[in-house]
Protein backbone atom coordinates (compact mmCIF):
# COMPACT_ATOMS: atom_id res chain seq x y z
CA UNK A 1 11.50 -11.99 24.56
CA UNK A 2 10.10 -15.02 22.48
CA UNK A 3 10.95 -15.15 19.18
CA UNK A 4 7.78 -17.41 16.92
CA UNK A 5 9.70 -18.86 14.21
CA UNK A 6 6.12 -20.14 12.97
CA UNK A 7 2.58 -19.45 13.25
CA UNK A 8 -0.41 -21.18 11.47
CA UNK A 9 -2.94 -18.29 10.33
CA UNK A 10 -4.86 -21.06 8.46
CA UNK A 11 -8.27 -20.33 9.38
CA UNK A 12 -8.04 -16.84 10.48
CA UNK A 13 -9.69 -14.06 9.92
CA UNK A 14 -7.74 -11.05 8.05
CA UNK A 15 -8.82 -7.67 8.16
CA UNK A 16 -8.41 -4.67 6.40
CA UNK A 17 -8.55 -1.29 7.66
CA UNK A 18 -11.87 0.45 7.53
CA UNK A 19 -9.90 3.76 6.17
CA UNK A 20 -8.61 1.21 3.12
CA UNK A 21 -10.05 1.95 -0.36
CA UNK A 22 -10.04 4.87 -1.70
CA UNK A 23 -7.47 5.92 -3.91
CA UNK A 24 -5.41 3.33 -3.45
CA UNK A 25 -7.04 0.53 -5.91
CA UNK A 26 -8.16 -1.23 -2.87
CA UNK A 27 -4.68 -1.48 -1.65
CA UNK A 28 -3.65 -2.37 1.79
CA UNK A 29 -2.60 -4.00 4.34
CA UNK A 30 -4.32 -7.10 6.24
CA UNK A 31 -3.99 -7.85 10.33
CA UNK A 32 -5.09 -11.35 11.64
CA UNK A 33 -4.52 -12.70 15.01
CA UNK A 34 -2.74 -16.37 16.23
CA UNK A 35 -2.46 -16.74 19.91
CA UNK A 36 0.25 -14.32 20.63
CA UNK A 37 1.57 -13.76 17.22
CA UNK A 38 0.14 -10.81 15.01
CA UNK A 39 0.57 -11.15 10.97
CA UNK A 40 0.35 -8.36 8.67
CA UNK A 41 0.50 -8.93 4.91
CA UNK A 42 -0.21 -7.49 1.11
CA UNK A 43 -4.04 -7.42 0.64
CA UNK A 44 -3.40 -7.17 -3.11
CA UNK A 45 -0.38 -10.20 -2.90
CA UNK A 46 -0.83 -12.54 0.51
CA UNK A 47 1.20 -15.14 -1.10
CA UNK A 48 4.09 -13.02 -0.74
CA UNK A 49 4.41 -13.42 2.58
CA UNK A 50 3.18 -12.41 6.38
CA UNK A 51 5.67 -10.15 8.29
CA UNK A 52 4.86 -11.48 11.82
CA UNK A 53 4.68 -9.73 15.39
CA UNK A 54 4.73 -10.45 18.84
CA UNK A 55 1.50 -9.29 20.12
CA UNK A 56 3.12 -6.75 22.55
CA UNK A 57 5.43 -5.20 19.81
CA UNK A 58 1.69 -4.70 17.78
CA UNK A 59 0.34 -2.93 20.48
CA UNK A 60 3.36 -0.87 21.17
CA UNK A 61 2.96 -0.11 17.26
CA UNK A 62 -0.81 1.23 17.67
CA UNK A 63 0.32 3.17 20.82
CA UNK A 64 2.78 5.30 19.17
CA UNK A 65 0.47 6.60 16.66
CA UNK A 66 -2.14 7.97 18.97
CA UNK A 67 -2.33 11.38 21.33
């Protein structure tokens, strides 16, 4: 496996979940996509930081939560 030490998500596009809002004060989570690298972060805080993904390890992610 290769491990990104960094990816540039300048210029991206984040996006929320359509299911976001709500209850939660319009918090959530963000997804944008770099190449082969997935970043999630804090919708409310993005300066705190983007965990970051291998683009097959996101997909395995979305797999395991449907039938």
């Amino acid at each position: 496996m290769k491990v990104v030490s960094t990816v540039d998500f300048s210029g991206v596009e984040w996006r929320k979940s359509s299911r976001s809002g709500g209850g939660n004060n319009g918090s959530c989570v963000e997804v944008a996509f770099a190449g082969g690298a997935v970043g999630v972060r804090d919708s409310k805080n993005p300066e705190a930081g983007t965990l970051l993904f291998a683009a097959v390890q996101w997909e395995f992610f979305l797999r395991s939560f449907r039938p």
